[in-house]
N, C-alpha and C. Protein backbone atom coordinates (compact mmCIF):
# COMPACT_ATOMS: atom_id res chain seq x y z
N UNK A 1 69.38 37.98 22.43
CA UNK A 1 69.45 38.19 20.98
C UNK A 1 68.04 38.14 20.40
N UNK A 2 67.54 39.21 19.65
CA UNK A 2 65.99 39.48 19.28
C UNK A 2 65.31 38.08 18.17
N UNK A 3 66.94 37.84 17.49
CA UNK A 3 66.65 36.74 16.61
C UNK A 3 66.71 35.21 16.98
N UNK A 4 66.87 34.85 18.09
CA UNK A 4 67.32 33.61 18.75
C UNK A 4 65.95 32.33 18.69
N UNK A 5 66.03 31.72 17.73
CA UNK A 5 65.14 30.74 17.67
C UNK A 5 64.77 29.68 18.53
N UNK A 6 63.77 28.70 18.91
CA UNK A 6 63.74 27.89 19.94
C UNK A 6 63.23 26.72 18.66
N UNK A 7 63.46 25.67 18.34
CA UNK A 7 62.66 24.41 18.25
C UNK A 7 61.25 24.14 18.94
N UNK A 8 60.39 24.51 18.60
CA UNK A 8 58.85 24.27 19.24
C UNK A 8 58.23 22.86 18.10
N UNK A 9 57.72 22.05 19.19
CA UNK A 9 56.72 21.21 18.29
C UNK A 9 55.33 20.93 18.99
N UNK A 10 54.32 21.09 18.04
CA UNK A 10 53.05 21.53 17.71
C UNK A 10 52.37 20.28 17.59
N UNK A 11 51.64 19.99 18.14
CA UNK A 11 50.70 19.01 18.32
C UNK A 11 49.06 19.15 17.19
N UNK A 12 48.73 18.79 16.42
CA UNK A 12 47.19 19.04 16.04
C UNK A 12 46.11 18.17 15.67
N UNK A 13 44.73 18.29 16.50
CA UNK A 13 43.93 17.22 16.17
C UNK A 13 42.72 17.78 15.66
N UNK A 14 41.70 16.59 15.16
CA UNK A 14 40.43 17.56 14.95
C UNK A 14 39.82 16.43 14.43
N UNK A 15 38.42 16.69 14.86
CA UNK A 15 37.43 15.66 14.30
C UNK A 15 35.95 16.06 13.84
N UNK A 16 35.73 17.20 13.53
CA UNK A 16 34.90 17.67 13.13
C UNK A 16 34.72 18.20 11.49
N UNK A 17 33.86 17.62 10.88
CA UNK A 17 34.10 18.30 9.24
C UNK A 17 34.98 17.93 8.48
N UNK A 18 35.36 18.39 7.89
CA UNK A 18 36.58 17.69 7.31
C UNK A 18 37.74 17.97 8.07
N UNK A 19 38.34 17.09 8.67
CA UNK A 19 39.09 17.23 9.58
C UNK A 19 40.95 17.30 9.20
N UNK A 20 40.55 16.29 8.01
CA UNK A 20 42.15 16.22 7.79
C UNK A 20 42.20 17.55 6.42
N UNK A 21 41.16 18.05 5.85
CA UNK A 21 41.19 19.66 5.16
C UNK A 21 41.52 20.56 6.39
N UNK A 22 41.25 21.00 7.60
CA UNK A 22 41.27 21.64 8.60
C UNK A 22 42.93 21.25 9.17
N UNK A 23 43.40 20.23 9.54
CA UNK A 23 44.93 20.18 9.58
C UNK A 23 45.83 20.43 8.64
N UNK A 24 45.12 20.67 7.74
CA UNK A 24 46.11 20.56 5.68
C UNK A 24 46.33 22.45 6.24
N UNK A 25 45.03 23.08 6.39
CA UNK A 25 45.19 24.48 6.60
C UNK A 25 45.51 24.75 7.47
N UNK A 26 45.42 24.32 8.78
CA UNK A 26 46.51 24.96 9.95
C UNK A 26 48.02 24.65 10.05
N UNK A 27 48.07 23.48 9.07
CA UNK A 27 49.66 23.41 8.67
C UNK A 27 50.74 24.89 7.77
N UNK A 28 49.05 25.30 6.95
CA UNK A 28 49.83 25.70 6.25
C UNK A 28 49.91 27.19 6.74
N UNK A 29 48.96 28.05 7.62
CA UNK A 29 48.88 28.84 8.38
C UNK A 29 49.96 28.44 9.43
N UNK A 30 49.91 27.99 9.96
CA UNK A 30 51.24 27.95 11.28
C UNK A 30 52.61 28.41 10.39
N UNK A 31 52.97 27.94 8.73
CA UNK A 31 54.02 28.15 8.02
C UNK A 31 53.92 29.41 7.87
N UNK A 32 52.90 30.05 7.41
CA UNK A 32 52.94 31.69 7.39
C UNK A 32 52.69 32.75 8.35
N UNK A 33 52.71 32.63 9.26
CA UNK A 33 53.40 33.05 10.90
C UNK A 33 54.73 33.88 10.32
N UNK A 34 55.06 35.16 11.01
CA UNK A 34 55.78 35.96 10.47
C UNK A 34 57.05 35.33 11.50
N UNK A 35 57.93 35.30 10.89
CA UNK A 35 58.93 35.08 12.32
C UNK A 35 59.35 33.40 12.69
N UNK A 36 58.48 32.78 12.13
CA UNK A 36 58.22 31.02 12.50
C UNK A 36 58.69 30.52 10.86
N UNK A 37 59.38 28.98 11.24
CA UNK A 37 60.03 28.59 9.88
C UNK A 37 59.49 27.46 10.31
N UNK A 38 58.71 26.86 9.16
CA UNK A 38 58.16 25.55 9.38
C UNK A 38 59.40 24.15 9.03
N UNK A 39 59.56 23.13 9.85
CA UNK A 39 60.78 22.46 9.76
C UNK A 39 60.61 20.88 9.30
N UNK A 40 59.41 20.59 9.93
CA UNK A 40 58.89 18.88 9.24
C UNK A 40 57.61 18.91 9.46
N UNK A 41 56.94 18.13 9.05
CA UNK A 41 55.58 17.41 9.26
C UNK A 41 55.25 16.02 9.38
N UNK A 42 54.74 15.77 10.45
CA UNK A 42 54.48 14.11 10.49
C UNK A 42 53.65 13.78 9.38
N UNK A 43 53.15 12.47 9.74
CA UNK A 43 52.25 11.37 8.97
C UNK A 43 51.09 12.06 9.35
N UNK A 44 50.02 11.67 8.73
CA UNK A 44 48.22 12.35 9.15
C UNK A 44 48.18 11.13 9.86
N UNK A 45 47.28 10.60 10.99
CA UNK A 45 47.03 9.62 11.82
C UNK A 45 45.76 9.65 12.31
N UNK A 46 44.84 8.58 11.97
CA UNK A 46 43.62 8.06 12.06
C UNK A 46 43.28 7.58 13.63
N UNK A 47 42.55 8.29 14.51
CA UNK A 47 42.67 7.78 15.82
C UNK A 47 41.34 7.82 16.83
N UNK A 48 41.85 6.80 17.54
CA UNK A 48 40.10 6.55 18.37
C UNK A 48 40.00 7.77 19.09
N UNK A 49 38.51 8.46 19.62
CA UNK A 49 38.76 9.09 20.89
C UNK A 49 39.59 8.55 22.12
N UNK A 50 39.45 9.56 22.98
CA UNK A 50 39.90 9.59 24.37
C UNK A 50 39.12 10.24 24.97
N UNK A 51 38.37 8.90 26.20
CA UNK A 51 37.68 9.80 27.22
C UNK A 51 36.34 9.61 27.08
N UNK A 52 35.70 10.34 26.14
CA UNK A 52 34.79 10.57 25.32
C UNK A 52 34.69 9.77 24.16
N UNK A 53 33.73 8.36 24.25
CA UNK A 53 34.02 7.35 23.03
C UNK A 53 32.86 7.45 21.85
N UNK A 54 32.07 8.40 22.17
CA UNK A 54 30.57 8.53 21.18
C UNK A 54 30.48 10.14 20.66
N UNK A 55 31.84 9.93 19.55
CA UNK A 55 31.98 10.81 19.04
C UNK A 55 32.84 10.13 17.50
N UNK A 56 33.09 11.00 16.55
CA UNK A 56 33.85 10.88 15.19
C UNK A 56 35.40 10.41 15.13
N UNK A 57 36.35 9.30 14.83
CA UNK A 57 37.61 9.34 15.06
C UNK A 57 38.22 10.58 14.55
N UNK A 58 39.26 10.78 15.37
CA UNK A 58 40.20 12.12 15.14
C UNK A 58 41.04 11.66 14.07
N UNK A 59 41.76 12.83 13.58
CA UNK A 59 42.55 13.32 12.84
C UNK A 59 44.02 13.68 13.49
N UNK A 60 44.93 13.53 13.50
CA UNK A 60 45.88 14.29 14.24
C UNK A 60 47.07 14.28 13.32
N UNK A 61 48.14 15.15 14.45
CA UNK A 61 49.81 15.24 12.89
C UNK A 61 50.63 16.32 14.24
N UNK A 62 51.76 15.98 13.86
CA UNK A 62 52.19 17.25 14.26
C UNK A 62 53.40 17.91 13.45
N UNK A 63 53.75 19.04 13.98
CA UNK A 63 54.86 19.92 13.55
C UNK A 63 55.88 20.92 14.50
N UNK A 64 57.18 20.26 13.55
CA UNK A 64 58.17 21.22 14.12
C UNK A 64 58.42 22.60 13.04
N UNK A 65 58.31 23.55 14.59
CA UNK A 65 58.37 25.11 14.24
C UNK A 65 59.70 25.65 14.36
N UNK A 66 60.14 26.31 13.80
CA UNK A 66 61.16 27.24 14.80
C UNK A 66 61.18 28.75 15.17
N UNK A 67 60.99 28.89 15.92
CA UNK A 67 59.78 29.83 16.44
C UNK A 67 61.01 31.01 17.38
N UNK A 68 60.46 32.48 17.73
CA UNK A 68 61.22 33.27 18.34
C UNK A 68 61.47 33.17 19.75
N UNK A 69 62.79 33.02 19.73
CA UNK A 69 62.34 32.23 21.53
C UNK A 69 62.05 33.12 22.59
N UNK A 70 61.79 34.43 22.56
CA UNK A 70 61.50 35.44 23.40
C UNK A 70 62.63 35.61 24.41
N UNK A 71 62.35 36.90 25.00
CA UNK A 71 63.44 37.36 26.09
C UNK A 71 63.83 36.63 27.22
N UNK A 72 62.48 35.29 27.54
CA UNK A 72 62.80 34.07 28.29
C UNK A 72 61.91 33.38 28.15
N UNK A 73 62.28 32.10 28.36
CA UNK A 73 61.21 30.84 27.79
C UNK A 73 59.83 30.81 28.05
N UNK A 74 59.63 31.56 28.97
CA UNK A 74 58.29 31.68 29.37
C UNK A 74 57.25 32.73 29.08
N UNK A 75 58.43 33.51 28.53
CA UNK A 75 57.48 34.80 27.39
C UNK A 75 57.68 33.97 25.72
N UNK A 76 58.31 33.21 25.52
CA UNK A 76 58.64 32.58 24.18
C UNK A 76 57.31 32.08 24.35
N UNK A 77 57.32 30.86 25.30
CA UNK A 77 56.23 29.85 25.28
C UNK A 77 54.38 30.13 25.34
N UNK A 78 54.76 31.36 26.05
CA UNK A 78 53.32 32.07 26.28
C UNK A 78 52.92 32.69 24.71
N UNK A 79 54.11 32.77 24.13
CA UNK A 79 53.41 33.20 22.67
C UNK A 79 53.19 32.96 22.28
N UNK A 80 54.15 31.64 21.54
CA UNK A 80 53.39 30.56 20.93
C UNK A 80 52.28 30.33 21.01
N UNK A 81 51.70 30.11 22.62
CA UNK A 81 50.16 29.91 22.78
C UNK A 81 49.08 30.72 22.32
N UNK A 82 49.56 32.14 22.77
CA UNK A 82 48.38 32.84 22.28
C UNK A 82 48.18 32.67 20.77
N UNK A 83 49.11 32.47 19.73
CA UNK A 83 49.14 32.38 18.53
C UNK A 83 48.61 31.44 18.32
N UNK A 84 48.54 30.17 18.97
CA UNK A 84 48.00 28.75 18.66
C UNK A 84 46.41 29.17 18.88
N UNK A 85 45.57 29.59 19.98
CA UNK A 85 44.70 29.92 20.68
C UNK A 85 44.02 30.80 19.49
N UNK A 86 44.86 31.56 19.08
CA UNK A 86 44.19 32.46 17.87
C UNK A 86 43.60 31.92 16.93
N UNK A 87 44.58 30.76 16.42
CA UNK A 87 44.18 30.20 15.22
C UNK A 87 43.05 29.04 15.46
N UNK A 88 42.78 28.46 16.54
CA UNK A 88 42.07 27.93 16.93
C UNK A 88 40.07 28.76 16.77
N UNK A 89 40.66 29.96 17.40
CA UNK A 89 39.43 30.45 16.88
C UNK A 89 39.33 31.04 15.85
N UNK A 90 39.93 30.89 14.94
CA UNK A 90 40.01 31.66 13.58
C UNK A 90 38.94 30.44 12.72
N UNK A 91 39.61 29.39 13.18
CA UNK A 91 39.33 28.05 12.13
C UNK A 91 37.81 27.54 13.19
N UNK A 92 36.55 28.39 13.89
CA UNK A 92 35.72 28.19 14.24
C UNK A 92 35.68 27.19 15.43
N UNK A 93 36.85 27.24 16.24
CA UNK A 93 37.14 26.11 17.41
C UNK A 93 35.24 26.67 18.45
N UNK A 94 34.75 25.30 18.93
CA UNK A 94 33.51 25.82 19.63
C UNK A 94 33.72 25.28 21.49
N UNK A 95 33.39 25.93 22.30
CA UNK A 95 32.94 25.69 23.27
C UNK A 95 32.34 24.04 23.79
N UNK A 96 33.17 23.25 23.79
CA UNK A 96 32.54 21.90 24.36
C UNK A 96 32.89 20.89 25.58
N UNK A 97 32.57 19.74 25.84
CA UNK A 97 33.23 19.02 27.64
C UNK A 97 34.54 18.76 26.77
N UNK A 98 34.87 18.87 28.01
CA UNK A 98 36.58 17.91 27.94
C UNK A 98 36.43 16.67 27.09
N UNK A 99 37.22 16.45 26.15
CA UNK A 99 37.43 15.19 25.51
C UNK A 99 36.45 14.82 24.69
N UNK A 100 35.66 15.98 24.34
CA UNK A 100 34.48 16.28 23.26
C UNK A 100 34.80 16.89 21.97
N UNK A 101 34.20 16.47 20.70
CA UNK A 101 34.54 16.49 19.79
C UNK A 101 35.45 17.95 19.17
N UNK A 102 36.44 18.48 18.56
CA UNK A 102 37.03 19.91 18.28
C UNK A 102 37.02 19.87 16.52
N UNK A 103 36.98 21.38 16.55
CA UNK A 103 36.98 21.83 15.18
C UNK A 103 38.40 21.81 14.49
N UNK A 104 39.02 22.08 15.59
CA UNK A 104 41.16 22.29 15.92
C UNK A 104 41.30 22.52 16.87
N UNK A 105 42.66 21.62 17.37
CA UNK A 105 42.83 21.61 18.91
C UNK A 105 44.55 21.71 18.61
N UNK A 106 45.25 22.39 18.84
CA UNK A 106 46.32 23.21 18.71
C UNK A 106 47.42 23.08 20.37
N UNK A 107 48.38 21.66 20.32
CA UNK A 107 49.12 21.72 21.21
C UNK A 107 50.19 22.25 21.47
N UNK A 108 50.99 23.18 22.29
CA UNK A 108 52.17 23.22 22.82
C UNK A 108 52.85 21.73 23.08
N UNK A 109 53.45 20.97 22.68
CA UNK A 109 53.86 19.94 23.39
C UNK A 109 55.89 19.95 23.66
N UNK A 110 56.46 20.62 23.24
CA UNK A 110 57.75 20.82 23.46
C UNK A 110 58.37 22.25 23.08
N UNK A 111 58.84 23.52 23.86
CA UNK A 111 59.65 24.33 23.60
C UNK A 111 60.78 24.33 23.98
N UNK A 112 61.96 23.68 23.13
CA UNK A 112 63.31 23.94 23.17
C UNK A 112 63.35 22.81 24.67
N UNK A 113 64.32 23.16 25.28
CA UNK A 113 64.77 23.00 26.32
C UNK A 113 64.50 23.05 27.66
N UNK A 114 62.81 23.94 27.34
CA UNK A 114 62.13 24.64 28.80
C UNK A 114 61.65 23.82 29.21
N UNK A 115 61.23 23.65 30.81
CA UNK A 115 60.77 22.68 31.33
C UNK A 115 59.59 23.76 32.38
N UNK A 116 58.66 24.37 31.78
CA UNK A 116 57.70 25.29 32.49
C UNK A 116 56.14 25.01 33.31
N UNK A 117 55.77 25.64 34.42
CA UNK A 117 53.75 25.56 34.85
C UNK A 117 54.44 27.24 34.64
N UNK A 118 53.30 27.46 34.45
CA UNK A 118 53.14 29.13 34.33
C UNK A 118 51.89 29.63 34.47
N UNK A 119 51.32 30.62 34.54
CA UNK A 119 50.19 30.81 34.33
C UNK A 119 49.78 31.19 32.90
N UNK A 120 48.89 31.43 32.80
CA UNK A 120 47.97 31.68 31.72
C UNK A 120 47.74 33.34 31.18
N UNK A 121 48.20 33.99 29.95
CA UNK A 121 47.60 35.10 29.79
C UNK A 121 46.25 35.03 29.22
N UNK A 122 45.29 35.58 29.74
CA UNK A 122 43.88 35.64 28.94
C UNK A 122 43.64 34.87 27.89
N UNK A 123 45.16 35.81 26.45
CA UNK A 123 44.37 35.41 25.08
C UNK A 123 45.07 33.70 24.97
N UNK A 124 45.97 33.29 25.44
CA UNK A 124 47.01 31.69 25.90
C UNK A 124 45.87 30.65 26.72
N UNK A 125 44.93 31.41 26.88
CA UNK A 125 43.70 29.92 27.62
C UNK A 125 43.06 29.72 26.72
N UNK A 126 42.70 28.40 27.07
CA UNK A 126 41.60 27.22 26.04
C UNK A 126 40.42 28.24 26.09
N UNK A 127 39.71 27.95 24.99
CA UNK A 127 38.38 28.39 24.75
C UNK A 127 37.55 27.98 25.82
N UNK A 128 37.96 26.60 26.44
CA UNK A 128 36.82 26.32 27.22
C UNK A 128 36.39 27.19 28.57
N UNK A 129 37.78 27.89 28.51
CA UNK A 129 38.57 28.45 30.02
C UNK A 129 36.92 29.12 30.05
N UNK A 130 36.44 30.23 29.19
CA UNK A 130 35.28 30.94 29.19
C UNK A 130 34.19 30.88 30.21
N UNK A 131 33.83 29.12 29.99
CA UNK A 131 32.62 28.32 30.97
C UNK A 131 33.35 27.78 31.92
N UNK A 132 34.33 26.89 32.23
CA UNK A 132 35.31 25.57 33.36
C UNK A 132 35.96 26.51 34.29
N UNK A 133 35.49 27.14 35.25
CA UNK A 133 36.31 27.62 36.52
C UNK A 133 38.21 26.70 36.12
N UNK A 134 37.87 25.44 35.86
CA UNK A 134 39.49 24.45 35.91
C UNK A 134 40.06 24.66 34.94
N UNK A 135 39.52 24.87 33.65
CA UNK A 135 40.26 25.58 32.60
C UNK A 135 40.47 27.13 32.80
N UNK A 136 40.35 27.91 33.16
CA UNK A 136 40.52 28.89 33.45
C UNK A 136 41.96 29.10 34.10
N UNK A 137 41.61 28.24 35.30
CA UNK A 137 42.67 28.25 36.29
C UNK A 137 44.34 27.76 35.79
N UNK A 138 43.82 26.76 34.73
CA UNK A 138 45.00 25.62 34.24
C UNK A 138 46.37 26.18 33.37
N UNK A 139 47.13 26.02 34.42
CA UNK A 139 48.79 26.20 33.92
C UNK A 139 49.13 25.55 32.73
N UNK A 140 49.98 26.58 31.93
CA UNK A 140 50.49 26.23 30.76
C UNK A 140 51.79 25.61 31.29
N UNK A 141 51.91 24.40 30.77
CA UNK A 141 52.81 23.57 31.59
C UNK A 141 53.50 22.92 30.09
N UNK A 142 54.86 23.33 29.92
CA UNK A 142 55.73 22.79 28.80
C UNK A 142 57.36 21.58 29.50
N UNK A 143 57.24 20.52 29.07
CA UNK A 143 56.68 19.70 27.77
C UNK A 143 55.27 19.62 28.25
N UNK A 144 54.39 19.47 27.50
CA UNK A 144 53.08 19.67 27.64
C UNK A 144 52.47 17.95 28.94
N UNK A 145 52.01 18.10 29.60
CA UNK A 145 51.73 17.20 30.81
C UNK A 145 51.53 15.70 30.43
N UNK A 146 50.52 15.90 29.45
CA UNK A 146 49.55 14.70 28.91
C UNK A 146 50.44 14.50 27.76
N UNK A 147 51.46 14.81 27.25
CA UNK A 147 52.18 14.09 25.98
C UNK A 147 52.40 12.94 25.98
N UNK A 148 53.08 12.09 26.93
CA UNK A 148 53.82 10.85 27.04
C UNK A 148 53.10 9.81 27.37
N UNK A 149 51.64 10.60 28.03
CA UNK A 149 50.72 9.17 27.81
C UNK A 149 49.77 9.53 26.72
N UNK A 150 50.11 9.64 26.15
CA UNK A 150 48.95 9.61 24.63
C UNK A 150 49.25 9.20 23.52
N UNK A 151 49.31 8.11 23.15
CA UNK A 151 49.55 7.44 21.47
C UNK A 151 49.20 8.41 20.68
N UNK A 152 48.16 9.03 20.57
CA UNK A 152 47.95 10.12 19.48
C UNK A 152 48.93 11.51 19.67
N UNK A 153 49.59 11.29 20.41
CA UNK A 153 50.53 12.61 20.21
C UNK A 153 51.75 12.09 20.05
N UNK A 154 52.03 10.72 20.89
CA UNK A 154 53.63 10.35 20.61
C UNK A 154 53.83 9.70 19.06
N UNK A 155 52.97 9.25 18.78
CA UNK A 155 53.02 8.79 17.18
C UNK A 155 53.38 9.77 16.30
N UNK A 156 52.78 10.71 16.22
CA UNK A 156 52.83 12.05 15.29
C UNK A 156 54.78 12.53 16.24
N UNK A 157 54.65 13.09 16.87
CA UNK A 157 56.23 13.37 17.70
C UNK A 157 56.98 12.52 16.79
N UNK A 158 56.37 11.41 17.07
CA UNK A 158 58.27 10.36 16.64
C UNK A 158 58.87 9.89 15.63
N UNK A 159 57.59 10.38 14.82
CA UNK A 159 57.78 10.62 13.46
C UNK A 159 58.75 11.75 13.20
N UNK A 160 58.56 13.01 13.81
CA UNK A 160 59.84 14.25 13.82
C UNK A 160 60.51 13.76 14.79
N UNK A 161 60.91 13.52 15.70
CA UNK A 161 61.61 13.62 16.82
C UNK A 161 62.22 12.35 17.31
N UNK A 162 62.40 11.02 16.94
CA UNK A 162 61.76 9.77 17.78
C UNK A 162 63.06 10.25 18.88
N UNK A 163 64.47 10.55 18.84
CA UNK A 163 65.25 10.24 19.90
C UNK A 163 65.68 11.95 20.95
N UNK A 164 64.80 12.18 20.53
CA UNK A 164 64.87 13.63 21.04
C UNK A 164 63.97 13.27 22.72
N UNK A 165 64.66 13.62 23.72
CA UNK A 165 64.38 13.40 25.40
C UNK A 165 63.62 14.90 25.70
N UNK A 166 62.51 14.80 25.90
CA UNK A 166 61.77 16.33 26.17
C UNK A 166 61.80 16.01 27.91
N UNK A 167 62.57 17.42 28.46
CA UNK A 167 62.92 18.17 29.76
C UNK A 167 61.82 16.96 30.51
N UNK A 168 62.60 16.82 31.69
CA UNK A 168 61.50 16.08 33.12
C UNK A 168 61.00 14.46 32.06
N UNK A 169 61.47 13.67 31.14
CA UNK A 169 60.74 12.57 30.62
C UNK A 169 61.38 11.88 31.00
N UNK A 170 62.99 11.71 30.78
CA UNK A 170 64.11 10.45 31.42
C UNK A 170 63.69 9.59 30.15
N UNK A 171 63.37 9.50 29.02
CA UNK A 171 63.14 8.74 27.80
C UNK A 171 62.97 9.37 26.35
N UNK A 172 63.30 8.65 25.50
CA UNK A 172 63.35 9.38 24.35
C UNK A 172 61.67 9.12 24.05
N UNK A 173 61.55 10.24 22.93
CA UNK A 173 59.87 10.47 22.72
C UNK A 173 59.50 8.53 21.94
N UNK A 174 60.63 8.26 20.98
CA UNK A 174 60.18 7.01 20.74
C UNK A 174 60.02 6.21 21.32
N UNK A 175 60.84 5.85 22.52
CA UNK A 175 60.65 4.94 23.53
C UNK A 175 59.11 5.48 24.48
N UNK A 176 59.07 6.45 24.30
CA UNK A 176 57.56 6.81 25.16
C UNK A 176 56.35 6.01 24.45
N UNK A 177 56.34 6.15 22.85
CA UNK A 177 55.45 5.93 21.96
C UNK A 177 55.29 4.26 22.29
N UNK A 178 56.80 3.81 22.02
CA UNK A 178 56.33 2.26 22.26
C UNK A 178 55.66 1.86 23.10
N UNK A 179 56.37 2.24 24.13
CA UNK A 179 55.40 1.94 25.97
C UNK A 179 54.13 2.11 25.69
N UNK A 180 53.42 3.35 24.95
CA UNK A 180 51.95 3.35 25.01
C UNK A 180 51.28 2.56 24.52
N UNK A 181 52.27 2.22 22.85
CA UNK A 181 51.36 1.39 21.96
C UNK A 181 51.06 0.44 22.45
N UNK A 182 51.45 -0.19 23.53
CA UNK A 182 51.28 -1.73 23.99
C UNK A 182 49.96 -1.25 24.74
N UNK A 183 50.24 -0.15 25.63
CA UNK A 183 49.15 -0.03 26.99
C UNK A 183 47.35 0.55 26.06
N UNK A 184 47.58 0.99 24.34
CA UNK A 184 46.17 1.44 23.81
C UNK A 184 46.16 0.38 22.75
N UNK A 185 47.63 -0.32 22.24
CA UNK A 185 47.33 -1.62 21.06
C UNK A 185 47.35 -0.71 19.88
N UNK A 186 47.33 -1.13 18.77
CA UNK A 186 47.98 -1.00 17.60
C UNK A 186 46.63 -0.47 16.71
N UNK A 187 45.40 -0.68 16.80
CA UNK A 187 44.18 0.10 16.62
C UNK A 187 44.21 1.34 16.72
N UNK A 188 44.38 1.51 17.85
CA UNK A 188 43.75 3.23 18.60
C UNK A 188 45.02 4.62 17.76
N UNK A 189 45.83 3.96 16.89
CA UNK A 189 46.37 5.39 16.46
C UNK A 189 47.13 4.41 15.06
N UNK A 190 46.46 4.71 13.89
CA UNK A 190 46.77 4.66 12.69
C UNK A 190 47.33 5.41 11.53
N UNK A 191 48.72 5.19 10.63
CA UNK A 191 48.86 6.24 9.74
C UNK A 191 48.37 6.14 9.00
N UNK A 192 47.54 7.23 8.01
CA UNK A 192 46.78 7.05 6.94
C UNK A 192 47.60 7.95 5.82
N UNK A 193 48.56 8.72 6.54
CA UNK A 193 48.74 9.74 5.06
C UNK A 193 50.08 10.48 5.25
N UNK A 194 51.12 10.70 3.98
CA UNK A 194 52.83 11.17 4.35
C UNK A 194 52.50 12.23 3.64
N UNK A 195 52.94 13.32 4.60
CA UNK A 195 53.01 14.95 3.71
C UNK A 195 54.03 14.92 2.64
N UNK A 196 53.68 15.72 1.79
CA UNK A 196 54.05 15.80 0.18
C UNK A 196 54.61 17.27 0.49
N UNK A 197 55.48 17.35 0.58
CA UNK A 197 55.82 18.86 0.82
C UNK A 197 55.94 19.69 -0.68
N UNK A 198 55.79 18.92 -1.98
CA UNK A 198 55.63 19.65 -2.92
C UNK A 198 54.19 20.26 -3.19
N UNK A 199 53.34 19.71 -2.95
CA UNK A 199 51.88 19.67 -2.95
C UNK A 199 51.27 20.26 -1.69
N UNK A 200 51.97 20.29 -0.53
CA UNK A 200 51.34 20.82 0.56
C UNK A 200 50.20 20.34 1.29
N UNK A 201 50.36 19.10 0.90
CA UNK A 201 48.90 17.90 1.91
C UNK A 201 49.41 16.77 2.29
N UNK A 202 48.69 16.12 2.89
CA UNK A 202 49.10 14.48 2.86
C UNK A 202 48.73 13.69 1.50
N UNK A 203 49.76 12.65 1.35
CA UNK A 203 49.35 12.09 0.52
C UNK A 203 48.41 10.39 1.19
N UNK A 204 47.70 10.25 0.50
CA UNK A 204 47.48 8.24 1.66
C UNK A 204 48.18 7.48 1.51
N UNK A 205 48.62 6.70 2.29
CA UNK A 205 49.07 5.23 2.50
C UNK A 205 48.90 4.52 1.85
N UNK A 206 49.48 3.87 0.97
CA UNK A 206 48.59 2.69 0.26
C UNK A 206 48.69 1.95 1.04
N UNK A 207 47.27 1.21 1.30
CA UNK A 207 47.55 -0.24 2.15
C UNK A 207 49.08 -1.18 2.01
N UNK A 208 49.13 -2.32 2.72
CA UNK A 208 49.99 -3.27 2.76
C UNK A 208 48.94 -4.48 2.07
């Protein structure tokens, strides 16, 4: 069926410039995607690096899409990407190491039901793919690999999703989040801000 939607949720971080202006606009670009119905938005979330500790704290959030699920999950999923990949370089994404600072970093982290490694079409690889023989090479792999250990992605998730079980996890995304928070502590991923869906930004937190 040409119209058959999938549930996709979208991962986004960024720490460069104004970072949480740069997620305000790829929120609102991912909504105007022809074909894609934007469905929730997490909290904005204040967060340490990873990896790479001598750099700017990130920004992150995510979003559920509902997106065209293609003739099979793996032409669905490959689209999504290239579309993510696009916008990535639209919004000036640059060439840098792994776990080095981004302008927008644009995740696949759940399509529907699929549980995929695939390869890569050209315009569906990381920017970095260009220079990294390993990015180049690297399978688009949905639920996305690195989701379930990362506080900065399960936080933003469980905010949309908390009891939703993504393919190959054996746990709900909230129960993933908890497990981490203990293993990075209650620092390393902070909410700072609840989308205003009348206004179209985050609004801040007032302290406690």
């Amino acid at each position: 069926m040409p119209d058959r939607r999938v549930r996709a949720y979208i991962g986004l971080g960024a720490n460069v410039g104004d970072a949480e202006g740069v997620l305000t606009n790829a929120v609102h670009a991912l909504a105007a995607i022809h074909g894609w119905h934007l469905c929730g938005v997490s909290r904005l979330y204040a967060t340490e690096p990873v990896g790479v500790m001598d750099q700017a704290e990130f920004r992150n959030a995510a979003v559920a899409v509902d997106v065209p699920a293609g003739s099979d999950p793996a032409v669905g999923a490959t689209s999504v990407m290239v579309t993510l990949k696009d916008l990535e370089r639209r919004a000036g994404r640059q060439v840098r190491e792994r776990w080095g600072p981004r302008e927008l970093d644009l995740d696949l982290l759940v399509f529907g039901r699929a549980r995929l490694a695939i390869e890569r079409s050209g315009a569906a690889r990381s920017i970095e793919a260009e220079t990294d023989p390993a990015k180049a090479s690297k399978l688009l792999e949905v639920p996305h690999r690195e989701a379930r250990h990362r506080l900065f992605v399960l936080a933003p998730l469980a905010d949309l999703a908390p009891r939703l079980v993504p393919p190959g996890w054996g746990a709900t995304v909230e129960t993933a989040r908890r497990r981490q928070l203990v293993r990075e502590g209650p620092h390393a991923v902070r909410p700072i801000g609840d989308w205003d869906l009348a206004v179209g930004r985050w609004r801040p937190i007032e302290p406690d």
